[in-house]
N, C-alpha and C. Protein backbone atom coordinates (compact mmCIF):
# COMPACT_ATOMS: atom_id res chain seq x y z
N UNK A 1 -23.25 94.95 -3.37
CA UNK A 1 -24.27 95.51 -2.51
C UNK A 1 -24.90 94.43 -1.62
N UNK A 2 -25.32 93.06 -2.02
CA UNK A 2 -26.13 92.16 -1.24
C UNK A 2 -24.72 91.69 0.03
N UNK A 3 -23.54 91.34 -0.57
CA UNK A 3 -22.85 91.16 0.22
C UNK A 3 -22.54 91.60 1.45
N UNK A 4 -22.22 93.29 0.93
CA UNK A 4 -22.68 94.33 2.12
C UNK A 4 -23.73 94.12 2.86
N UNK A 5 -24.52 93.77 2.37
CA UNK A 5 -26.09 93.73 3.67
C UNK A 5 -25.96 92.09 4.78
N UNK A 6 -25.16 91.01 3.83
CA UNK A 6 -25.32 90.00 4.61
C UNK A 6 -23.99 90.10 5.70
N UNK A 7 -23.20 90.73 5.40
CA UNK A 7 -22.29 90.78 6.54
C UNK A 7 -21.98 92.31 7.55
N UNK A 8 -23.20 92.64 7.22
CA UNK A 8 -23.40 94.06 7.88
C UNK A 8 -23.50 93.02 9.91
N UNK A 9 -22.48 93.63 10.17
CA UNK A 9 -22.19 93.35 11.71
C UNK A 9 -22.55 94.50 12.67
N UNK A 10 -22.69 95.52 12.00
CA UNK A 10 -24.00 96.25 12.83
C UNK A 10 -25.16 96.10 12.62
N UNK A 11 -26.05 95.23 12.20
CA UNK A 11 -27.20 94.81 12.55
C UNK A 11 -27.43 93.88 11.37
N UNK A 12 -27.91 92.75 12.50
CA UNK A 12 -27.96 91.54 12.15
C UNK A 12 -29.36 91.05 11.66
N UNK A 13 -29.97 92.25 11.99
CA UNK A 13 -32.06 91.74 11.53
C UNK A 13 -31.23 91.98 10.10
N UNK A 14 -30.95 93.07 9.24
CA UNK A 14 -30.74 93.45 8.34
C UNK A 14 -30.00 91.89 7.16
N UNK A 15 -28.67 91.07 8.11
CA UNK A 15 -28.08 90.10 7.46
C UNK A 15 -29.13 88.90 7.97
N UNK A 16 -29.98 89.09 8.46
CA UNK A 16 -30.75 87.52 8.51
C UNK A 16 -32.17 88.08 7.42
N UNK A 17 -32.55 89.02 6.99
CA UNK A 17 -33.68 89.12 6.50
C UNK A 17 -32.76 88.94 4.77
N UNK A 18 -31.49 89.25 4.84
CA UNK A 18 -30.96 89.75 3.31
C UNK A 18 -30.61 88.01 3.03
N UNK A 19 -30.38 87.44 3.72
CA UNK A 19 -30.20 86.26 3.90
C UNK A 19 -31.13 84.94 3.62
N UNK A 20 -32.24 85.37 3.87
CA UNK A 20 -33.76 84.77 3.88
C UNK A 20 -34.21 84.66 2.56
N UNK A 21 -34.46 85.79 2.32
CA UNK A 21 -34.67 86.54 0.74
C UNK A 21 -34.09 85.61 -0.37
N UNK A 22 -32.52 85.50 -0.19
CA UNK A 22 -31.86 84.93 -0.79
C UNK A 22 -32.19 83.45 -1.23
N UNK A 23 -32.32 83.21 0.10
CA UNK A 23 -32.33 81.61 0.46
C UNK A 23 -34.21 80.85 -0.43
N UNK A 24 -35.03 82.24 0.20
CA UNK A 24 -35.82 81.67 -0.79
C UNK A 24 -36.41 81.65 -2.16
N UNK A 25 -34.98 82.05 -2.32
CA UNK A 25 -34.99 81.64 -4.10
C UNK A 25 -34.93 80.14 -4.67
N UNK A 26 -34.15 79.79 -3.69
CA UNK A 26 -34.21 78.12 -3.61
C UNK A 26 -33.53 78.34 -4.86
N UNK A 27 -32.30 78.49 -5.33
CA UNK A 27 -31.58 78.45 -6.15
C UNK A 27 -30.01 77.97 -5.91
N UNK A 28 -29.55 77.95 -6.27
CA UNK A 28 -27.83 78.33 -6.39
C UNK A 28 -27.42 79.02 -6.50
N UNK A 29 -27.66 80.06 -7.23
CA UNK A 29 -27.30 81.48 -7.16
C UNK A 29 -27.54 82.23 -5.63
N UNK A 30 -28.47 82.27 -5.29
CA UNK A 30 -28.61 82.59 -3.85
C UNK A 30 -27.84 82.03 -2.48
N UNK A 31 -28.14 80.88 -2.95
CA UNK A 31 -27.39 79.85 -1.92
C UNK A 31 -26.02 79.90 -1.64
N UNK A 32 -25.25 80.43 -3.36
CA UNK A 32 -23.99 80.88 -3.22
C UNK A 32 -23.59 82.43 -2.38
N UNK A 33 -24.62 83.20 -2.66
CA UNK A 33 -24.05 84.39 -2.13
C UNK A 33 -24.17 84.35 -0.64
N UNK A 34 -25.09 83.81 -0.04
CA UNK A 34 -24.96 83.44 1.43
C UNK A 34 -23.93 82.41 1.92
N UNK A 35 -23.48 81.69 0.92
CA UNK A 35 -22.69 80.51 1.80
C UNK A 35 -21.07 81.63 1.62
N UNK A 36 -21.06 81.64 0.58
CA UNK A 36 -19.40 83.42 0.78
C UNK A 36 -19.92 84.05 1.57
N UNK A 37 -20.77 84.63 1.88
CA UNK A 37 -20.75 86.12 3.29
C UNK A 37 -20.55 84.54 4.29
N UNK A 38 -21.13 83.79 4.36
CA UNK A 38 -20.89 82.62 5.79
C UNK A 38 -18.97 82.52 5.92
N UNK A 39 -18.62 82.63 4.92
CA UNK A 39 -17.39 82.03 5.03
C UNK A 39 -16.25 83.41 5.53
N UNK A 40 -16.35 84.38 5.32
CA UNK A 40 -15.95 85.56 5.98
C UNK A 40 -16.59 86.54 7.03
N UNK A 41 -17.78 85.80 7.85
CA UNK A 41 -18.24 86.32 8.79
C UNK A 41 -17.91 86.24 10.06
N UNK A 42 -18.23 87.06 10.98
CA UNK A 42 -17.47 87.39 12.64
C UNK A 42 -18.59 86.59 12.96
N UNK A 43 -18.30 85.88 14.26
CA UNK A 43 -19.35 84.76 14.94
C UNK A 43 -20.90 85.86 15.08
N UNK A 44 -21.09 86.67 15.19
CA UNK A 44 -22.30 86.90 15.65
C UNK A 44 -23.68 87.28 13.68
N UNK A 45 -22.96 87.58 12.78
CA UNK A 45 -23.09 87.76 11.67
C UNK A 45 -23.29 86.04 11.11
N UNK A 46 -22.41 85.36 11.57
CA UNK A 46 -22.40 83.37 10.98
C UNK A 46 -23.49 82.97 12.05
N UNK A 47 -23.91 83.46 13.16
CA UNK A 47 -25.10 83.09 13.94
C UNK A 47 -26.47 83.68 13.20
N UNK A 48 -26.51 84.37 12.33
CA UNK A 48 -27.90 84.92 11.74
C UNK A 48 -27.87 84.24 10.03
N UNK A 49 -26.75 83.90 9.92
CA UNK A 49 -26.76 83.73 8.34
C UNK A 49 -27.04 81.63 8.33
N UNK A 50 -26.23 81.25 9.57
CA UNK A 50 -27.03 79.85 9.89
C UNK A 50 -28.46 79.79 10.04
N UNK A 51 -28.78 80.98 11.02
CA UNK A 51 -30.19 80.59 11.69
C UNK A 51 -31.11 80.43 10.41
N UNK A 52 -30.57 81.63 9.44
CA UNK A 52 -31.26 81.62 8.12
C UNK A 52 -31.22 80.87 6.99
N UNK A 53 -30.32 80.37 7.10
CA UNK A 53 -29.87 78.84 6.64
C UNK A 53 -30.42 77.73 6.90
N UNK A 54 -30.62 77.34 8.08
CA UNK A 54 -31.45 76.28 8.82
C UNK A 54 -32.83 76.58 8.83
N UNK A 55 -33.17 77.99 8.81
CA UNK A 55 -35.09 78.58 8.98
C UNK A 55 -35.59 77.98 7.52
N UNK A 56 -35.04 78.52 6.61
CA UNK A 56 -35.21 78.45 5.25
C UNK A 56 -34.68 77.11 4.69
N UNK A 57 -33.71 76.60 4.98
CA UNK A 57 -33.48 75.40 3.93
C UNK A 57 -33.67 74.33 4.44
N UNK A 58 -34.12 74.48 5.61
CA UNK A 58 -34.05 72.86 6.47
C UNK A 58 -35.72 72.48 7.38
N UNK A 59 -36.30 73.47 6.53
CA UNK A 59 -38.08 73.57 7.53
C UNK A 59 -38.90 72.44 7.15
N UNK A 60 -38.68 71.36 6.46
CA UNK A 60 -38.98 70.30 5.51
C UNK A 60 -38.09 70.00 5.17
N UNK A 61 -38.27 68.23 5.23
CA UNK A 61 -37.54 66.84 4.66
C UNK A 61 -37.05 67.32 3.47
N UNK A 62 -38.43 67.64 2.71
CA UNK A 62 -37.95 68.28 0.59
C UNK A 62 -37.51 69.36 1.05
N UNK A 63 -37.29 70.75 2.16
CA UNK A 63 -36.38 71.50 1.95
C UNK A 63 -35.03 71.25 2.11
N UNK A 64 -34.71 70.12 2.95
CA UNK A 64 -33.37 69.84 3.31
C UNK A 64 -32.69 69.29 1.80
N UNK A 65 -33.60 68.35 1.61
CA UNK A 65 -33.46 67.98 -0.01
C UNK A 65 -32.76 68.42 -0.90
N UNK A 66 -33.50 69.48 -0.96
CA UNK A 66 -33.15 70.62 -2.20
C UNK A 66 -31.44 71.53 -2.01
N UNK A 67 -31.86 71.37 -0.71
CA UNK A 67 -30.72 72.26 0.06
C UNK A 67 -29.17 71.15 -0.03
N UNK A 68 -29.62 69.85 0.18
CA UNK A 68 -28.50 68.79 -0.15
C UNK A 68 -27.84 69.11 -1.59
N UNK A 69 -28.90 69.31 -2.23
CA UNK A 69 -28.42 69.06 -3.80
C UNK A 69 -27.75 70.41 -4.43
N UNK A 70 -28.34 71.51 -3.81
CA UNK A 70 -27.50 73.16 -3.85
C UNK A 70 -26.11 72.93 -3.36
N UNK A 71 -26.00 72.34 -2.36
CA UNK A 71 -24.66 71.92 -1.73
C UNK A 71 -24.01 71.47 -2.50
N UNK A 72 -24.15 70.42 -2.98
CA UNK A 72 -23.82 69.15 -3.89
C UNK A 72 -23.39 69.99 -5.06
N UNK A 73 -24.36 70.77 -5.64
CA UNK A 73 -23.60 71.69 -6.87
C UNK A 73 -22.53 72.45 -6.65
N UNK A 74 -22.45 72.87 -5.49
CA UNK A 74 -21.76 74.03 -4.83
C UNK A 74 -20.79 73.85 -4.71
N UNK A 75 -20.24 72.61 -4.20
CA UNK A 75 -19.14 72.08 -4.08
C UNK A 75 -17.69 71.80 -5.05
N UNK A 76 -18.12 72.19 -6.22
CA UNK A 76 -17.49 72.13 -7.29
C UNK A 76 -17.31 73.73 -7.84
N UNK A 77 -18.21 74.71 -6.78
CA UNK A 77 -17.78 76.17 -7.25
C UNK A 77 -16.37 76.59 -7.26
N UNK A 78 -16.39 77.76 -8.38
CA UNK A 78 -14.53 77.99 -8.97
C UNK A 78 -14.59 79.31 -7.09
N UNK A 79 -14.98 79.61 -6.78
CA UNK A 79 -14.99 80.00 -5.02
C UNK A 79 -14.47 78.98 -4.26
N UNK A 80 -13.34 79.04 -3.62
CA UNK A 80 -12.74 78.47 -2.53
C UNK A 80 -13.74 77.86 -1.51
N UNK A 81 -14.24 79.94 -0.96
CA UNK A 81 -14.80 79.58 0.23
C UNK A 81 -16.18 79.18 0.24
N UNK A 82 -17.17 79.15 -1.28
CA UNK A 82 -18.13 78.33 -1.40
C UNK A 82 -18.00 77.41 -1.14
N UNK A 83 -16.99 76.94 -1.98
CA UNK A 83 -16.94 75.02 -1.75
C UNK A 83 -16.99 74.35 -0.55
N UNK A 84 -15.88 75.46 0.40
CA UNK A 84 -15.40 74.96 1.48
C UNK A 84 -16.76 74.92 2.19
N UNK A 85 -17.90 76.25 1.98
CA UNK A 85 -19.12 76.28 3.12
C UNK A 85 -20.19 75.17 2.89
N UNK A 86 -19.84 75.16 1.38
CA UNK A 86 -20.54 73.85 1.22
C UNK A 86 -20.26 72.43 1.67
N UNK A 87 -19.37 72.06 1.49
CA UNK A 87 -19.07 70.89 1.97
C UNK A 87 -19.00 70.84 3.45
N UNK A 88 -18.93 71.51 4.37
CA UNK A 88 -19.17 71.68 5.55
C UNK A 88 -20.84 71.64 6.13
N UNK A 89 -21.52 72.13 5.25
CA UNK A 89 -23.39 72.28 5.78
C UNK A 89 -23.43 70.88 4.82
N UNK A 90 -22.95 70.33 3.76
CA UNK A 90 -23.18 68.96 3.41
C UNK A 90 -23.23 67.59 4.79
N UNK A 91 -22.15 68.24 5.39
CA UNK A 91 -21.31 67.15 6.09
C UNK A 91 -22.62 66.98 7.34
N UNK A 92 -23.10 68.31 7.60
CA UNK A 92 -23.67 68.79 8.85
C UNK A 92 -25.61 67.94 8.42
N UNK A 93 -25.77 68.20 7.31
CA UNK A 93 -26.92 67.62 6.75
C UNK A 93 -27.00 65.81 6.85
N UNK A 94 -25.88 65.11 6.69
CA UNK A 94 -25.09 63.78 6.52
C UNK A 94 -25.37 63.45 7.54
């Protein structure tokens, strides 16, 4: 179901608010389900799920922080395309 909402490509308020939500769990668990919808999204769906990515994890030095170290866990997820989104917003943080 959350998946569905973050890559809903008919409307994108819907994947940046489902996205947000997520993000401010400030978890890994969250962080994962947004960085998979990032990794199978059409450019205009990966433009709301960044913006929400960057609104939320990068609004503060300690949010980028935190957001390094979600990465950092992430990277070792048994998900392909986690790993892969992770190590890519790692690289982009670097």
């Amino acid at each position: 179901m959350l998946r569905r909402l973050l890559v809903d490509g008919g409307d994108t308020f819907v994947t940046q608010e489902t996205a947000e939500a997520l993000l401010e769990r400030r978890d890994a668990r969250g962080l994962r389900l947004v960085l998979g919808a990032f990794a199978g999204a059409d450019d205009d769906t990966a433009d709301q799920l960044s913006d929400a990515l960057f609104g939320v994890c990068c609004r503060t030095r300690e949010d980028a922080v935190r957001f390094a170290a979600l990465c950092a866990v992430l990277v070792e997820d048994p998900d392909g395309a986690v790993r892969g989104e992770a190590r890519w917003f790692l690289g982009q943080l670097g």
